[in-house]
C-alpha atoms as a PDB file:
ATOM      1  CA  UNK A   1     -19.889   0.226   5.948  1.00  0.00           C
ATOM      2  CA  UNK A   2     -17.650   2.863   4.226  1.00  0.00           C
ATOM      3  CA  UNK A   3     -14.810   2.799   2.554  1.00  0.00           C
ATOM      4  CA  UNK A   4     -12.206   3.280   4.850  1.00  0.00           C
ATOM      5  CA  UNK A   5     -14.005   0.883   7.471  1.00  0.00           C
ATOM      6  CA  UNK A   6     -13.378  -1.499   4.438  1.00  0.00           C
ATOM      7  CA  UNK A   7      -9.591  -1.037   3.814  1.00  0.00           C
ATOM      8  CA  UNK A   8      -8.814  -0.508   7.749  1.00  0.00           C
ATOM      9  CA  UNK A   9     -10.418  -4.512   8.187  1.00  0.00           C
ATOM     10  CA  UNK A  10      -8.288  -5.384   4.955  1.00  0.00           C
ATOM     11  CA  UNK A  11      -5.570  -4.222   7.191  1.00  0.00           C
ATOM     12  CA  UNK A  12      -5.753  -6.103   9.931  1.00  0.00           C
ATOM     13  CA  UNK A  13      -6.961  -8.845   8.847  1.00  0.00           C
ATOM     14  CA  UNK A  14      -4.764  -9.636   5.934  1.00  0.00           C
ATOM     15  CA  UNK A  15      -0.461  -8.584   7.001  1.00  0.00           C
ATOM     16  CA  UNK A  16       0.441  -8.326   3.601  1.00  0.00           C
ATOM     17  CA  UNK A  17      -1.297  -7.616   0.328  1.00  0.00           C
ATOM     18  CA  UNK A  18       0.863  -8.900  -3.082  1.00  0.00           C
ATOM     19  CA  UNK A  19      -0.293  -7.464  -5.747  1.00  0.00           C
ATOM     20  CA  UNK A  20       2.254  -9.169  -7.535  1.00  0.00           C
ATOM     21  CA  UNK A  21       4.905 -11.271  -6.857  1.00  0.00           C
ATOM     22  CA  UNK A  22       7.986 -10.358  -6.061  1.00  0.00           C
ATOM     23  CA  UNK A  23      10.683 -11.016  -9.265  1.00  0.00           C
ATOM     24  CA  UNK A  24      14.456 -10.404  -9.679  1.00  0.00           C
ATOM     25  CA  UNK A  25      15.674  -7.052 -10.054  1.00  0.00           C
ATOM     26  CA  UNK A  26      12.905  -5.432  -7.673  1.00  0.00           C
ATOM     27  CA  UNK A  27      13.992  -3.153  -4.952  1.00  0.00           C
ATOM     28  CA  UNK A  28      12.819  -3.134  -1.365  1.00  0.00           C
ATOM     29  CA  UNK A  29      11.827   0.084  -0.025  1.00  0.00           C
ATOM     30  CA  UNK A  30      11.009   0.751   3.833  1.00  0.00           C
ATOM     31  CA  UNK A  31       8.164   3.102   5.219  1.00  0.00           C
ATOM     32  CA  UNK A  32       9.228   4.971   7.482  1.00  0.00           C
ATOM     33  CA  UNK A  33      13.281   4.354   7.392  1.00  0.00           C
ATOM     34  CA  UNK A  34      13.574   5.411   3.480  1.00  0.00           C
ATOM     35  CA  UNK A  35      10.356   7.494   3.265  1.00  0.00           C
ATOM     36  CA  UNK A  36       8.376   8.896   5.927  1.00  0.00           C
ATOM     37  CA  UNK A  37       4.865   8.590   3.754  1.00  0.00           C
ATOM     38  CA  UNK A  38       3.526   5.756   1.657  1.00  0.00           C
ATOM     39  CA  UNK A  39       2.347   7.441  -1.244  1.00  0.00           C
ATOM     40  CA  UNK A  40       5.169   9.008  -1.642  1.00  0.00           C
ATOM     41  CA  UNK A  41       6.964   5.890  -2.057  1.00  0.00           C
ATOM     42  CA  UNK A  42       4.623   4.648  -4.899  1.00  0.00           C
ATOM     43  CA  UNK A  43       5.570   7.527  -6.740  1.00  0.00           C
ATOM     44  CA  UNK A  44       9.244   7.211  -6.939  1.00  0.00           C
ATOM     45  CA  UNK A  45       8.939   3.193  -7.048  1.00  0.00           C
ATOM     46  CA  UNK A  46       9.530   1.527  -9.884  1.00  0.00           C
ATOM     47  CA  UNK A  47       7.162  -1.545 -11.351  1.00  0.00           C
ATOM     48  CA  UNK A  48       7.566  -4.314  -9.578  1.00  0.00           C
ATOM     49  CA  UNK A  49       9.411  -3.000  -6.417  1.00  0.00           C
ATOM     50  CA  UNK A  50       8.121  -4.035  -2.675  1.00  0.00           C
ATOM     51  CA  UNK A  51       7.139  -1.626  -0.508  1.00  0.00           C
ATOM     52  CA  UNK A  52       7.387  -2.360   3.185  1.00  0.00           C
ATOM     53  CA  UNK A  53       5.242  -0.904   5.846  1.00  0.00           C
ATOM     54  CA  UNK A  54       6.604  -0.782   9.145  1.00  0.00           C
ATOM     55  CA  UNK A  55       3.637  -0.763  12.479  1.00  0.00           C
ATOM     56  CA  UNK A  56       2.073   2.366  13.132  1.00  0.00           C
ATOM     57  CA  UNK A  57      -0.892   4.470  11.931  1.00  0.00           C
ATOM     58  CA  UNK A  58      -0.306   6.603   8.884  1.00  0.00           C
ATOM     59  CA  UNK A  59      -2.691   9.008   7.592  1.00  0.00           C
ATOM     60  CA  UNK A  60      -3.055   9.346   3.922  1.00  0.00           C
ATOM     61  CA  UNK A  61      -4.911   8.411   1.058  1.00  0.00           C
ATOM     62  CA  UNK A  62      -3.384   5.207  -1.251  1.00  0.00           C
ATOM     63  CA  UNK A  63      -3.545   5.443  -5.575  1.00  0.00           C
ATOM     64  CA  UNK A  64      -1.457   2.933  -6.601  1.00  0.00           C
ATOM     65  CA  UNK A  65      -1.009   2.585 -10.636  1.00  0.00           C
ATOM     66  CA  UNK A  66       1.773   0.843 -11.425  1.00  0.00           C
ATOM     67  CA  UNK A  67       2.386  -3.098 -10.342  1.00  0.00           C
ATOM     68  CA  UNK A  68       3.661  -2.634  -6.713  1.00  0.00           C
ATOM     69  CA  UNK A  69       4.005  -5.749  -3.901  1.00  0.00           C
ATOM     70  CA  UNK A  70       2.750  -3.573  -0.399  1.00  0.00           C
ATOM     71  CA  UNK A  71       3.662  -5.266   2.965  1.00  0.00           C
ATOM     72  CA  UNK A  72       2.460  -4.356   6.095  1.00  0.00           C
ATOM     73  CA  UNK A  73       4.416  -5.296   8.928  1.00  0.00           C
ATOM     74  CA  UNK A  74       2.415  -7.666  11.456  1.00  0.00           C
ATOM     75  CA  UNK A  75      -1.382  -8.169  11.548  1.00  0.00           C
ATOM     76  CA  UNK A  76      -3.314  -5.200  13.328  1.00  0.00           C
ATOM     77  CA  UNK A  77      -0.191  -3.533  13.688  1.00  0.00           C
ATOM     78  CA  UNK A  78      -0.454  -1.327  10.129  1.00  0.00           C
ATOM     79  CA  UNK A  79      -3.213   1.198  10.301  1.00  0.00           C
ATOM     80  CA  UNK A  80      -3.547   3.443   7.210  1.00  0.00           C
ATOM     81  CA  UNK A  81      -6.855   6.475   8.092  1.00  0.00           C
ATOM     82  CA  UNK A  82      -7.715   7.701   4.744  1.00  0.00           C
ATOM     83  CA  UNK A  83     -10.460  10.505   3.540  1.00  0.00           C
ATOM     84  CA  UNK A  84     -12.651   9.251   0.824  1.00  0.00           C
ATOM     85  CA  UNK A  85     -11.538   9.948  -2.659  1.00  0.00           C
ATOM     86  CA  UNK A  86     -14.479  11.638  -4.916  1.00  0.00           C
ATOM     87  CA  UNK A  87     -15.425   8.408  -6.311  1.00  0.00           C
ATOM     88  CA  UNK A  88     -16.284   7.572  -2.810  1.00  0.00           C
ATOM     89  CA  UNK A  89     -13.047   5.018  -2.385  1.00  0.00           C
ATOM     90  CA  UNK A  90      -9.891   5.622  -0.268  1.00  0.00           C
ATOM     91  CA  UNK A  91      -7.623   3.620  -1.941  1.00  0.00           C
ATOM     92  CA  UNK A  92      -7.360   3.377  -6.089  1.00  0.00           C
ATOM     93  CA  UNK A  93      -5.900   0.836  -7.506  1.00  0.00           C
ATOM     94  CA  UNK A  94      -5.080   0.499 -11.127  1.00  0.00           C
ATOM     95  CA  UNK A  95      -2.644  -1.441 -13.158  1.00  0.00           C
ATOM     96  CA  UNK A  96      -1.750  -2.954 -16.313  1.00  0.00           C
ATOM     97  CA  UNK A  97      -2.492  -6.774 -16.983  1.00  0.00           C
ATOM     98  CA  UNK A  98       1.140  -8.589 -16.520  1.00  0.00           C
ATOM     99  CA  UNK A  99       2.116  -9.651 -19.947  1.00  0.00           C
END
């Protein structure tokens, strides 16, 4: 099983993946209504902001470094087709311990 056969099950199986919770002072920020593509909301979000995904099928790779809470709307609903990265993933996730 590859990589993205991995993430696409993670997808529809699990609606919403928290990678942290969400705290006061975090912004909500809609995909597609306030950006039309996911990564480039995890650029311009800030630590600890939520970033929802509205249904559909996006095409694009995922490398999330900073503490983000990612929420994709309904189960099955949220598709996201990515290319492997070179390291043979299609979505890298790195962040710093919460302190």
């Amino acid at each position: 099983m590859n990589s993205a056969t991995v993430l696409l099950i993670l997808l529809l199986l699990v609606p919403s993946l928290n990678v942290i919770p969400l705290t006061a002072g975090s912004e909500v920020i809609y995909v597609p209504k306030d950006y039309s593509r996911i990564q480039q909301v995890i650029y311009e979000a800030n630590p600890r902001d939520t970033i929802e995904v509205a249904s559909g099928t996006y095409f694009e790779n995922l490398k999330i470094t900073k503490r983000l809470r990612l929420i994709c709307e309904g189960s099955g609903n949220t598709v996201i087709v990515a290319r492997a990265f070179s390291h043979g993933g299609c979505c890298l996730l790195s962040a710093a311990p919460q302190q």
